[in-house]
Protein backbone atom coordinates (compact mmCIF):
# COMPACT_ATOMS: atom_id res chain seq x y z
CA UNK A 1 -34.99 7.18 4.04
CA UNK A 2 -32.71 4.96 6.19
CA UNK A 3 -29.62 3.87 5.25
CA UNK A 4 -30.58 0.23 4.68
CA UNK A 5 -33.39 0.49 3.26
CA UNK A 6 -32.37 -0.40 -0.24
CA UNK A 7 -29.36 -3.62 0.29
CA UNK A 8 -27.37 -4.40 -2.85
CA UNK A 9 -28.71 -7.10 -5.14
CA UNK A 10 -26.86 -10.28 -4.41
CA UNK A 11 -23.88 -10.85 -6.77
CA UNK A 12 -25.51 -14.34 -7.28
CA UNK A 13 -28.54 -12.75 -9.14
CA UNK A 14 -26.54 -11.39 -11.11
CA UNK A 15 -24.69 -12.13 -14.63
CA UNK A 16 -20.79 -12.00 -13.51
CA UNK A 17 -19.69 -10.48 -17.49
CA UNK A 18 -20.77 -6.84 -16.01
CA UNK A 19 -18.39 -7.63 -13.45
CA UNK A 20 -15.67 -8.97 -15.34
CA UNK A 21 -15.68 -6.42 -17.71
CA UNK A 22 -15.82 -3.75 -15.09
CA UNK A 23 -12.61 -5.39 -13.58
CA UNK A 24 -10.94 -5.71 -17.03
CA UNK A 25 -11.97 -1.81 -17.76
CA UNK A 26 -9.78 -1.39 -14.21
CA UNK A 27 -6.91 -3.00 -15.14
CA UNK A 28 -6.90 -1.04 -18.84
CA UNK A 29 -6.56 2.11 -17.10
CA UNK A 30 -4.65 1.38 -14.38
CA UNK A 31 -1.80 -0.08 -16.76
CA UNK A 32 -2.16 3.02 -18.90
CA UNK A 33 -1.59 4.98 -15.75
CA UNK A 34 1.26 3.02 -14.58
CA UNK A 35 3.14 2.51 -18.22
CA UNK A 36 2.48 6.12 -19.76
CA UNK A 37 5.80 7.08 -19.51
CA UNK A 38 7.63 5.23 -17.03
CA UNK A 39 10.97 6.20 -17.92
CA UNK A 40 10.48 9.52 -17.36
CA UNK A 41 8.28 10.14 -14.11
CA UNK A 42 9.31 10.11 -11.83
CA UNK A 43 12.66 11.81 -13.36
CA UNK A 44 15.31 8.94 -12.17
CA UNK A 45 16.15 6.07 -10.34
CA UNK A 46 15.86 7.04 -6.87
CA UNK A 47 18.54 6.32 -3.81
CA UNK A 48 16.01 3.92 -2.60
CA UNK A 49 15.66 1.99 -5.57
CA UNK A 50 19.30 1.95 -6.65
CA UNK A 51 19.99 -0.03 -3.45
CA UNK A 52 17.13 -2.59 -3.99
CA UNK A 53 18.43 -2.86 -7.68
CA UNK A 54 21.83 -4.02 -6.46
CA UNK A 55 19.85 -6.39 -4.17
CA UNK A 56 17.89 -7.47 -7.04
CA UNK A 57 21.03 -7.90 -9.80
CA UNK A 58 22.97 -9.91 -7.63
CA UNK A 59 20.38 -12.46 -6.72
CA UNK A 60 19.82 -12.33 -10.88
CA UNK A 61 23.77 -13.19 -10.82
CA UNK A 62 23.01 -15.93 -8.39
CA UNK A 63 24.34 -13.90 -5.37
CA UNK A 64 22.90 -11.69 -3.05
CA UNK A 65 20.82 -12.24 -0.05
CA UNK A 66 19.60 -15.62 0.15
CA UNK A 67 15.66 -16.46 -0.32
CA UNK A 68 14.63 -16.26 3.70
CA UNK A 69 17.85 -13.64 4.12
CA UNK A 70 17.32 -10.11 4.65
CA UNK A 71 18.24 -7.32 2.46
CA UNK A 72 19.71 -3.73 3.15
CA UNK A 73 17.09 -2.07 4.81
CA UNK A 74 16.59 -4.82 6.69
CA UNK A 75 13.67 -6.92 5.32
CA UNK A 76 13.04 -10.12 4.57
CA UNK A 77 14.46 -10.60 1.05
CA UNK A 78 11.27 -12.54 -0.62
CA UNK A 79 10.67 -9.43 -2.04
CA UNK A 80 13.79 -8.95 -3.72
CA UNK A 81 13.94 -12.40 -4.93
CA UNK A 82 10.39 -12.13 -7.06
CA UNK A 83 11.67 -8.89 -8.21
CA UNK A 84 15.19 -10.96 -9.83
CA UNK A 85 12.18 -13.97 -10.91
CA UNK A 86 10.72 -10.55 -13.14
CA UNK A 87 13.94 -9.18 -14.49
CA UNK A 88 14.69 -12.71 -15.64
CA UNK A 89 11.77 -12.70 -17.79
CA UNK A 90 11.76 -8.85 -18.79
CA UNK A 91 15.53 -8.11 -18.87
CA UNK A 92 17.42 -5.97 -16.22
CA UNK A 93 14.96 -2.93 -17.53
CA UNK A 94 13.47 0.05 -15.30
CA UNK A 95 9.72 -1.51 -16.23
CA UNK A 96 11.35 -5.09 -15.02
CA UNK A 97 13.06 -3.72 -11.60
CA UNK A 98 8.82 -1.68 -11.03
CA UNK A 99 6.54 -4.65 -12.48
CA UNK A 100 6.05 -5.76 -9.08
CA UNK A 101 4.98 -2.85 -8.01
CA UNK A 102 2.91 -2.05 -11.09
CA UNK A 103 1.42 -5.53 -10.06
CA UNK A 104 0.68 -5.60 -6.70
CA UNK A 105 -0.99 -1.60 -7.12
CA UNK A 106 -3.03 -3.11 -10.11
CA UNK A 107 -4.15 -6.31 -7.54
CA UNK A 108 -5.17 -3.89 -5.30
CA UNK A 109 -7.84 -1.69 -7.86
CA UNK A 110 -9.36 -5.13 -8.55
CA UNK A 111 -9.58 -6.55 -4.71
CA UNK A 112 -10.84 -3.10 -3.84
CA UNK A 113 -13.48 -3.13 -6.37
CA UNK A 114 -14.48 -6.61 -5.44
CA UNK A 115 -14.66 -6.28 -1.71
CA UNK A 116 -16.81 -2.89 -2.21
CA UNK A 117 -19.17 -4.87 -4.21
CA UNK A 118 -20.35 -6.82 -1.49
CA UNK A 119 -21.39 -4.25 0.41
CA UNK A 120 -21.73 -1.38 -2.64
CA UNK A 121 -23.60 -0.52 -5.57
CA UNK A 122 -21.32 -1.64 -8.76
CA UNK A 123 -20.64 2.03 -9.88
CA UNK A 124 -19.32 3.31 -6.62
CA UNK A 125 -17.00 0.50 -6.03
CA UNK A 126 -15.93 0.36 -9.78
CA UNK A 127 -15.43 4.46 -8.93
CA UNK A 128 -13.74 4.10 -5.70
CA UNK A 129 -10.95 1.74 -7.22
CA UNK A 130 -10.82 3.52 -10.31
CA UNK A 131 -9.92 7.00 -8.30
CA UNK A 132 -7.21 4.60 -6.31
CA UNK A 133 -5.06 3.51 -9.08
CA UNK A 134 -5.43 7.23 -10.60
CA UNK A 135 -4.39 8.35 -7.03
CA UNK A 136 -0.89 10.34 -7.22
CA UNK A 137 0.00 8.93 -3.47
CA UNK A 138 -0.40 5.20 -4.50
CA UNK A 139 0.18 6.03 -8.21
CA UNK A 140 3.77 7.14 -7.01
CA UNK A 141 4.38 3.99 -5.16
CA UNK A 142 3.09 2.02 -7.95
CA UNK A 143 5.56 3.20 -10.40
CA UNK A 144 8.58 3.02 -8.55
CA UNK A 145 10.43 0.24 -7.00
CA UNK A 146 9.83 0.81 -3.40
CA UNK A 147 8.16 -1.63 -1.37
CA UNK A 148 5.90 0.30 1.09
CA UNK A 149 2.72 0.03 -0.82
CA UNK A 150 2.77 -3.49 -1.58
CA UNK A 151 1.37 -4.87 1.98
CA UNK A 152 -1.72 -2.54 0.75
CA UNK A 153 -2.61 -5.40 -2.05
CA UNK A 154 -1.98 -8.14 0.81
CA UNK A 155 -4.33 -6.23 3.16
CA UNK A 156 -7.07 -6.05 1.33
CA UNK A 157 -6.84 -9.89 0.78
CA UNK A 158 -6.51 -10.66 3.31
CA UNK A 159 -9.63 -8.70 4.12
CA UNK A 160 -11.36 -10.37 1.74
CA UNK A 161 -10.45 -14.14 2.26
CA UNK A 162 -10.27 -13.73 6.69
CA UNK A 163 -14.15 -12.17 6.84
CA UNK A 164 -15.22 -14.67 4.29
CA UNK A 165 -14.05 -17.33 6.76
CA UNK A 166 -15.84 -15.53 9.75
CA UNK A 167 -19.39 -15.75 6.98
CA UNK A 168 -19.37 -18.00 4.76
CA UNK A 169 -21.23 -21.25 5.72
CA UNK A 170 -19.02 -23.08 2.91
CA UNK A 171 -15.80 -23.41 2.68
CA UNK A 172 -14.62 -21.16 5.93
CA UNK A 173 -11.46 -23.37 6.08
CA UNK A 174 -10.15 -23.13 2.17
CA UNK A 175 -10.84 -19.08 2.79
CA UNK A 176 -9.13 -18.90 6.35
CA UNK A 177 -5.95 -20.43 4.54
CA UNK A 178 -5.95 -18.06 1.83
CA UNK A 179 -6.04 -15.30 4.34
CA UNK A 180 -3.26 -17.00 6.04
CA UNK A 181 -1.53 -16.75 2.90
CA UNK A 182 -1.63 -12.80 3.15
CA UNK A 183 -0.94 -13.05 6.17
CA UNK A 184 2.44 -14.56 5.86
CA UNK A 185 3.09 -12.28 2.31
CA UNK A 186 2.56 -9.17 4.63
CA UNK A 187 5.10 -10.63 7.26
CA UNK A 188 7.38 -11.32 4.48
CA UNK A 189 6.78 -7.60 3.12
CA UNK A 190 7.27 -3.84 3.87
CA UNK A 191 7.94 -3.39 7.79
CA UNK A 192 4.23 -2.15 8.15
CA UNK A 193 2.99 -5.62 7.05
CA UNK A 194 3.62 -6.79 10.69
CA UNK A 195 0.57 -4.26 11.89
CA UNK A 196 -1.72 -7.16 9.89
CA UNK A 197 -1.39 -9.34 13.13
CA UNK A 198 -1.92 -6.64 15.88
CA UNK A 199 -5.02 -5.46 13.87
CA UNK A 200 -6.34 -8.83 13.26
CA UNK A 201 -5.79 -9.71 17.36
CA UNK A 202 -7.53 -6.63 17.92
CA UNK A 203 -10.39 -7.57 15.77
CA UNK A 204 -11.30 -10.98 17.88
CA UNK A 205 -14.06 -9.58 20.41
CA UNK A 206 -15.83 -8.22 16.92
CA UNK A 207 -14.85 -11.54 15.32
CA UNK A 208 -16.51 -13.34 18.07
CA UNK A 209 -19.31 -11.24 18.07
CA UNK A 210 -20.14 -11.94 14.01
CA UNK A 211 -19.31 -15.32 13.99
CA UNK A 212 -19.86 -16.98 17.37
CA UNK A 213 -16.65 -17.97 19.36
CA UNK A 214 -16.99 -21.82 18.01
CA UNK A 215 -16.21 -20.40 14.04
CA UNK A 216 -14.55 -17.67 15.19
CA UNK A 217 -11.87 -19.78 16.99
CA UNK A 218 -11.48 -22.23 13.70
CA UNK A 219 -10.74 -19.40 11.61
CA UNK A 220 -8.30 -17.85 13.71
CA UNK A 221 -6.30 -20.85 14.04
CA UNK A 222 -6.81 -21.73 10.91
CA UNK A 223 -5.60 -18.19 9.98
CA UNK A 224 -2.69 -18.16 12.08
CA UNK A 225 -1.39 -21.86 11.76
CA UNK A 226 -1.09 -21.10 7.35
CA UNK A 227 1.00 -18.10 8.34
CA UNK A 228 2.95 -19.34 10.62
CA UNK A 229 3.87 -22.32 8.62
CA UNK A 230 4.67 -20.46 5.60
CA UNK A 231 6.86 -17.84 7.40
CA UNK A 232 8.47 -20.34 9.15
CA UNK A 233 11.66 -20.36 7.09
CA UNK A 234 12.52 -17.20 7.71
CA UNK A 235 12.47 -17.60 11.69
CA UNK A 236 15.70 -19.04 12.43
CA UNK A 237 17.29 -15.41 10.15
CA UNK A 238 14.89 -13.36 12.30
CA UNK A 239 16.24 -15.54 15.73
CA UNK A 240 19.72 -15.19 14.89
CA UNK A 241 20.33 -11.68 13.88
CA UNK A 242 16.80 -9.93 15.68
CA UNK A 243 18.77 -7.03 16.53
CA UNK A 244 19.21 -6.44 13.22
CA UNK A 245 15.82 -7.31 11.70
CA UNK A 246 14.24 -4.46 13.89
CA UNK A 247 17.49 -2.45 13.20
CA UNK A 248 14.83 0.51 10.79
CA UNK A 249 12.04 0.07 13.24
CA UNK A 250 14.43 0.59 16.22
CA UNK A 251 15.73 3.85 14.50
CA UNK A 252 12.72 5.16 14.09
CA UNK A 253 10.73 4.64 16.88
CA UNK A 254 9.57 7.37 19.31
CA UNK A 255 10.57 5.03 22.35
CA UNK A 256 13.99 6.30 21.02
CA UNK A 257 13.74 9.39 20.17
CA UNK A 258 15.06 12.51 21.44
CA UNK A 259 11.84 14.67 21.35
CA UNK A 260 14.24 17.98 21.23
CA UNK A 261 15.96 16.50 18.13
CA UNK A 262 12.43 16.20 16.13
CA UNK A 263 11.63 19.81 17.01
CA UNK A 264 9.27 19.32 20.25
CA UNK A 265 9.41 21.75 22.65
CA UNK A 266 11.93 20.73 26.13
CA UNK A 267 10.26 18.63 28.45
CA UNK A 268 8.00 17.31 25.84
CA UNK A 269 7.56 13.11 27.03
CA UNK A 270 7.55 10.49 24.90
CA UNK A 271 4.11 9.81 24.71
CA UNK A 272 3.12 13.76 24.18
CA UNK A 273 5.22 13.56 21.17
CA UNK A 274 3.37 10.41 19.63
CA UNK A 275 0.27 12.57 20.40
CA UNK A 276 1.73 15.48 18.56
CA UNK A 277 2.32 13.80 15.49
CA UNK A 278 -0.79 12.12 15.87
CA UNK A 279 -2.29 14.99 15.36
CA UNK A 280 -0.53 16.78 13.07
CA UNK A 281 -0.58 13.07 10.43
CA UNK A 282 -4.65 13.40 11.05
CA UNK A 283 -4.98 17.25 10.20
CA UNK A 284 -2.87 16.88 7.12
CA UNK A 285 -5.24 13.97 6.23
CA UNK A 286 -8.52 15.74 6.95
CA UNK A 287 -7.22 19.24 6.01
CA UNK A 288 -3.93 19.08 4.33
CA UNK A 289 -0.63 20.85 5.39
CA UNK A 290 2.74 21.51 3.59
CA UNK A 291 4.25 18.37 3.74
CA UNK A 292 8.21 18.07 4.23
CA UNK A 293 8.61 15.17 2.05
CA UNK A 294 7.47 15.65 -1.25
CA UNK A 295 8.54 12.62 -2.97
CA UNK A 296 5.70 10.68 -0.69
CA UNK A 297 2.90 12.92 -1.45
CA UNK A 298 1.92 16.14 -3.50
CA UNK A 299 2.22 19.02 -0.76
CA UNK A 300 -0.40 21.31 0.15
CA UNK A 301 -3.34 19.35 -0.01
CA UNK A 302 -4.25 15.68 1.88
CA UNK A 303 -2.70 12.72 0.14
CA UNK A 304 -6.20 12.84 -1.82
CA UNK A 305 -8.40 15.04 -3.52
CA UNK A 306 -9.81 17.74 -1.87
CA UNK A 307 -13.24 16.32 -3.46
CA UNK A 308 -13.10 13.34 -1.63
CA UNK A 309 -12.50 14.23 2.17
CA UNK A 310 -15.78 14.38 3.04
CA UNK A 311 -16.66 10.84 1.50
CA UNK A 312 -13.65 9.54 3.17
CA UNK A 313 -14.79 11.15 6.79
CA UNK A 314 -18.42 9.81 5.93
CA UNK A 315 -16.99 6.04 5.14
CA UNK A 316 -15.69 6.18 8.47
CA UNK A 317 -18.01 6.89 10.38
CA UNK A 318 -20.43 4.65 8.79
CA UNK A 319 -18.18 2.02 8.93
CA UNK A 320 -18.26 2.34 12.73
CA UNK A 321 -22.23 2.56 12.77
CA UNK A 322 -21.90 -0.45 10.53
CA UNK A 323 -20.04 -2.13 12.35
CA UNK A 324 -20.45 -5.74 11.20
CA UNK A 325 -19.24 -4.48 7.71
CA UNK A 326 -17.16 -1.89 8.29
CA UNK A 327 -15.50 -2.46 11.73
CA UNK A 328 -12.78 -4.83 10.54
CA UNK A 329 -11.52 -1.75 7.45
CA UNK A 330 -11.38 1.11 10.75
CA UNK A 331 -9.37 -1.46 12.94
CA UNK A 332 -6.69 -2.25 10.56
CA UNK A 333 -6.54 1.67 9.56
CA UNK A 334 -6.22 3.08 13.52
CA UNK A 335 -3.28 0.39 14.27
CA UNK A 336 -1.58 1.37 10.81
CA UNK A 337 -2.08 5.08 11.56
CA UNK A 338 -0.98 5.52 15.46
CA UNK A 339 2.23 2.76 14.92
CA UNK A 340 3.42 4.21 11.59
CA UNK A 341 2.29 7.85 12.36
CA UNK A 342 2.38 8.15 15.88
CA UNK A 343 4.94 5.88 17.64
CA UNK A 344 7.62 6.98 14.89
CA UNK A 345 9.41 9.61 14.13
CA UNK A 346 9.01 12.71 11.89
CA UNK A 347 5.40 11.98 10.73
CA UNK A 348 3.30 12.49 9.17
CA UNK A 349 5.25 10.12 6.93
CA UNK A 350 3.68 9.00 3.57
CA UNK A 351 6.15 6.58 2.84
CA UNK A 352 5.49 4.43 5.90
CA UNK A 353 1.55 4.68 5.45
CA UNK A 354 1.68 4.08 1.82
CA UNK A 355 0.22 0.83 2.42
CA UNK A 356 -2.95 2.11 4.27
CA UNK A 357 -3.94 4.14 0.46
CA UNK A 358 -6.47 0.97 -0.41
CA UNK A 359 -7.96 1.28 3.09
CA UNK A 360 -8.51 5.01 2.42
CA UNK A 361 -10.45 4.42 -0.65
CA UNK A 362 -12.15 1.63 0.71
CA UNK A 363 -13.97 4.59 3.23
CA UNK A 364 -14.34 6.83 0.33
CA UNK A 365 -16.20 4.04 -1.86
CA UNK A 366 -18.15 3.29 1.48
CA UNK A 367 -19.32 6.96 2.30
CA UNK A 368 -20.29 7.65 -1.49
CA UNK A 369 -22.36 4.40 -1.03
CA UNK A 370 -24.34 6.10 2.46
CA UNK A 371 -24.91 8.65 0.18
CA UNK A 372 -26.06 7.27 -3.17
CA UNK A 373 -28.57 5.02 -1.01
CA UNK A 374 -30.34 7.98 -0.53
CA UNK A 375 -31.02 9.07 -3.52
CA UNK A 376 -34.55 7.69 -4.58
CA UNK A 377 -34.81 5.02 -6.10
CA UNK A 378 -36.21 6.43 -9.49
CA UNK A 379 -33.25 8.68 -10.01
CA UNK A 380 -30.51 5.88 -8.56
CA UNK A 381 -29.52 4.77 -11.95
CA UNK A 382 -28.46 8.27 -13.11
CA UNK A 383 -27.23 9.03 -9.65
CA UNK A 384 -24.68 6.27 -10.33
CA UNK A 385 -23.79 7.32 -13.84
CA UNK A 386 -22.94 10.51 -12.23
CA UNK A 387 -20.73 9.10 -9.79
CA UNK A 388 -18.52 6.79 -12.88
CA UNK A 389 -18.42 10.28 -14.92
CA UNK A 390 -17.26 12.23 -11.94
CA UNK A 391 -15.03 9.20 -11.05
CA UNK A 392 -13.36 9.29 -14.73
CA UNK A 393 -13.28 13.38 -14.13
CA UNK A 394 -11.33 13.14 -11.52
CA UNK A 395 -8.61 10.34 -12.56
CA UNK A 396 -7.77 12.75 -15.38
CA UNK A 397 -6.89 15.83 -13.32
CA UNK A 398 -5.43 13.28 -10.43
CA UNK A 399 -2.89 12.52 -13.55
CA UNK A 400 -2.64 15.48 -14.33
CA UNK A 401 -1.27 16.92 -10.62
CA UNK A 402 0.71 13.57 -10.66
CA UNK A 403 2.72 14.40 -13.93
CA UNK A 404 2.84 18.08 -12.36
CA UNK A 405 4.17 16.71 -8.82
CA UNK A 406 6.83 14.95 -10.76
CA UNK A 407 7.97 17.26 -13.04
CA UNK A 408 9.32 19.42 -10.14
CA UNK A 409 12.73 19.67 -9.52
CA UNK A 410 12.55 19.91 -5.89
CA UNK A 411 10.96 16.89 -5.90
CA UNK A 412 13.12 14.63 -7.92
CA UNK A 413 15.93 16.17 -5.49
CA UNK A 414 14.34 14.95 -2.54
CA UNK A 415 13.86 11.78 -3.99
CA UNK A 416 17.56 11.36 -3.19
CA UNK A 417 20.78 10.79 -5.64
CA UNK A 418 20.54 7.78 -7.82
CA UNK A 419 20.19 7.40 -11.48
CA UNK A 420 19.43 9.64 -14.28
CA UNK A 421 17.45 7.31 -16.51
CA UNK A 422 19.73 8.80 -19.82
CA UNK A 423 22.34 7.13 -17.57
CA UNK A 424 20.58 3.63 -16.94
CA UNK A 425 21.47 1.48 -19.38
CA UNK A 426 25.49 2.11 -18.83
CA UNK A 427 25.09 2.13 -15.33
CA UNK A 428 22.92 -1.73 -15.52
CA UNK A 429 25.78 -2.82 -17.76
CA UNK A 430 28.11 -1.86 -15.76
CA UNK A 431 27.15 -3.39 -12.69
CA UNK A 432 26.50 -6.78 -14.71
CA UNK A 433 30.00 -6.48 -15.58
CA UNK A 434 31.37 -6.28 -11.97
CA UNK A 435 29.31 -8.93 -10.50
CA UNK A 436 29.91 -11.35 -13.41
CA UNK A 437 33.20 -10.66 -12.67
CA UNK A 438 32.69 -11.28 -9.07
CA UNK A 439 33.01 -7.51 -7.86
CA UNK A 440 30.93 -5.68 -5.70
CA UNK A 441 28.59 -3.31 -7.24
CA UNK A 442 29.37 -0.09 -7.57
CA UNK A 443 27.38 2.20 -4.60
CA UNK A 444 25.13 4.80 -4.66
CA UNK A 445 27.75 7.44 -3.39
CA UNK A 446 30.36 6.05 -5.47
CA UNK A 447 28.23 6.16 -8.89
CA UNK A 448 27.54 9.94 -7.71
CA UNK A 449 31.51 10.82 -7.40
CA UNK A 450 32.13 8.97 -10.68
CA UNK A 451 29.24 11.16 -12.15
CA UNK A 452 30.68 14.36 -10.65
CA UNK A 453 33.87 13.79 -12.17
CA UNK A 454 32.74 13.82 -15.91
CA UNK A 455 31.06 17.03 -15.25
């Protein structure tokens, strides 16, 4: 039987309540997963999120870094500032400084879901998005106030809105602005969320090729003159002070790197170390390797289950042979992989892919598709109950490795210092205190020594 020989039924002949409650089923577990105990796992504030907190107080205190600033890592403070919007309405609380995060990672299940659908059966992309928000890699990203994950949610709009443009014989424009709108949110987010404009430039011959270069031209300046407009305030920050914009990607970049220093044998060029890393970030994907930090990723196994390699390797592939469907998902991926992987240092790096998780599980809801379309057609609809039951199987011992992962010491160490959440609420007050009084916060380092001295 070929692969296409059984298409989805068009959403259209279709009631939408299966689909709404499917999405609302999502979002019910998903919170669960996120809220179940918040305040103690991961074990404490890490050193990472202390800093962004102080960020995140002071704009709450009418300080800080201004709305098109930049913050301490360097990056555009946007992110900070919707963070300070949350806390206004929550209170200074640990669930407050992560809702965005719980958010954006709960944003992502439901895009997933719906932009599997169009190509899926219902079950596998209900599955797929299901075993993403249960996913210890993304789940660890989505309960913590970190950043890195978030451009994940604006990818896979845009992915949705930007090849509804290149399709859609209605309403191409309204959809090429919304994926202009992602566009500019990923700009404005993690440092990876510039790799949405390389991929999408790369994309254009395929672009061309689905749409003709007539529509495919509209959309792409559609795309690009939404973004552009709505990133335009923070230009004249980037323009004055680029040096230190690309201050984190200059440290970290391979095209500055000492190969010796990262452990490559003398000799070793440049470019044989991005290929060395490369390939190690791949086997530890396909395989799984110990991995030396931790607090990204459970160790000793690929950032997802062991069950679902194959189905990832499968998605890929087909996305390739399907091109017109698929190509767009493997683009975005590769340019993601070889800049955040390859052309920086000390990879494989979880923390810098973290955005790519969605695009993972978009291959694994895509391969378990191939597959189920081969199943006849008589034994489909138990096929598919199969594949939710094994779906919900698998979220519950994903959970259960997460709380595992977490409860180690050695990972909460690696985490960095930062807060003990027994400690939070005097350490929130007492940062309130000093910048109503107009004082500088109190620093990572220097909440350590004052720690170390009531021992």
């Amino acid at each position: 039987m070929r692969d296409d020989e059984h298409p989805p039924t068009p959403d259209a002949a279709q009631s939408v309540v299966p689909h709404v409650l499917a999405i609302a089923l999502l979002l019910l577990i998903g919170s669960a997963l996120r809220l179940h105990r918040l305040e103690e796992l991961p074990p404490r504030l890490s050193a990472d999120e202390y800093t962004t907190a102080l960020d995140v107080f002071a704009i709450a205190h009418g300080g800080g870094p201004p709305l098109f600033g930049l913050d301490w890592k360097p990056m555009p403070a946007l992110t900070a500032h919707a963070s300070a919007a949350l806390i206004g309405v929550t209170g200074p609380t640990i669930f407050g400084l992560r809702a965005l995060s719980i958010g954006l990672s709960l944003l992502a299940g439901v895009l997933l879901f719906v932009l599997l659908r169009q190509q899926c059966a219902g079950a596998v992309a209900w599955s797929a998005a299901l075993l993403l928000l249960a996913n210890p890699w993304f789940l660890n990203f989505s309960r913590s106030n970190w950043e890195n994950a978030h451009v994940g949610a604006y990818w896979l709009l845009f992915s949705l809105c930007a090849l509804r443009a290149l399709q859609a014989r209605r309403g191409a424009t309204a959809w090429a602005g919304g994926a202009g709108l992602a566009l500019a949110l990923s700009l404005y987010g993690y440092f990876s969320g510039r790799l949405l404009l390389v991929a999408w430039a790369l994309y254009a011959p395929l672009a061309v090729a689905i749409a003709g270069w007539r529509r495919a031209a509209v959309v792409y300046a559609v795309v690009l003159a939404t973004a552009a407009a709505l990133f335009a305030p923070q230009v004249p920050v980037i323009a004055r002070d680029w040096e230190h914009f690309q201050q984190r990607v200059a440290n970290v970049s391979v095209l500055n790197a000492d190969p010796a220093a990262h452990g490559f044998a003398p000799g070793t060029t440049r470019l044989g170390m991005a290929a060395g890393q490369l390939a190690t970030t791949l086997h530890y994907l396909v395989v799984g390797a110990p991995l030396g930090k931790v607090h990204y990723g459970p160790p000793d196994r690929p950032p997802y289950h062991w069950l679902l390699v194959p189905l990832l390797l499968l998605g890929l592939g087909r996305s390739l042979q399907r091109w017109r469907e698929g190509a767009w998902y493997a683009v975005l991926f590769f340019v993601v992989l070889i800049a955040t992987q390859g052309l920086s240092v000390d990879a494989p790096d979880l923390g810098r892919l973290a955005g790519a998780a969605p695009l993972c599980f978009w291959f694994i809801g895509y391969g378990a598709d191939g597959l189920l379309r081969r199943v006849p057609t008589e034994r489909r609809r138990l096929a598919a109950a199969g594949v939710v039951a094994g779906a919900l199987l698998l979220s519950g011992l994903e959970w259960r490795a997460f709380t595992a992962w977490m409860a180690d010491p050695g990972v909460a160490n690696a985490r960095g210092g930062g807060v003990d959440y027994r400690d939070y609420p005097d350490w929130q007050a007492m940062q309130y205190s000093r910048l109503a009084a107009g004082q500088p916060p109190i620093s990572v380092i220097e909440w350590e020594a004052l720690q170390e001295q009531h021992r």
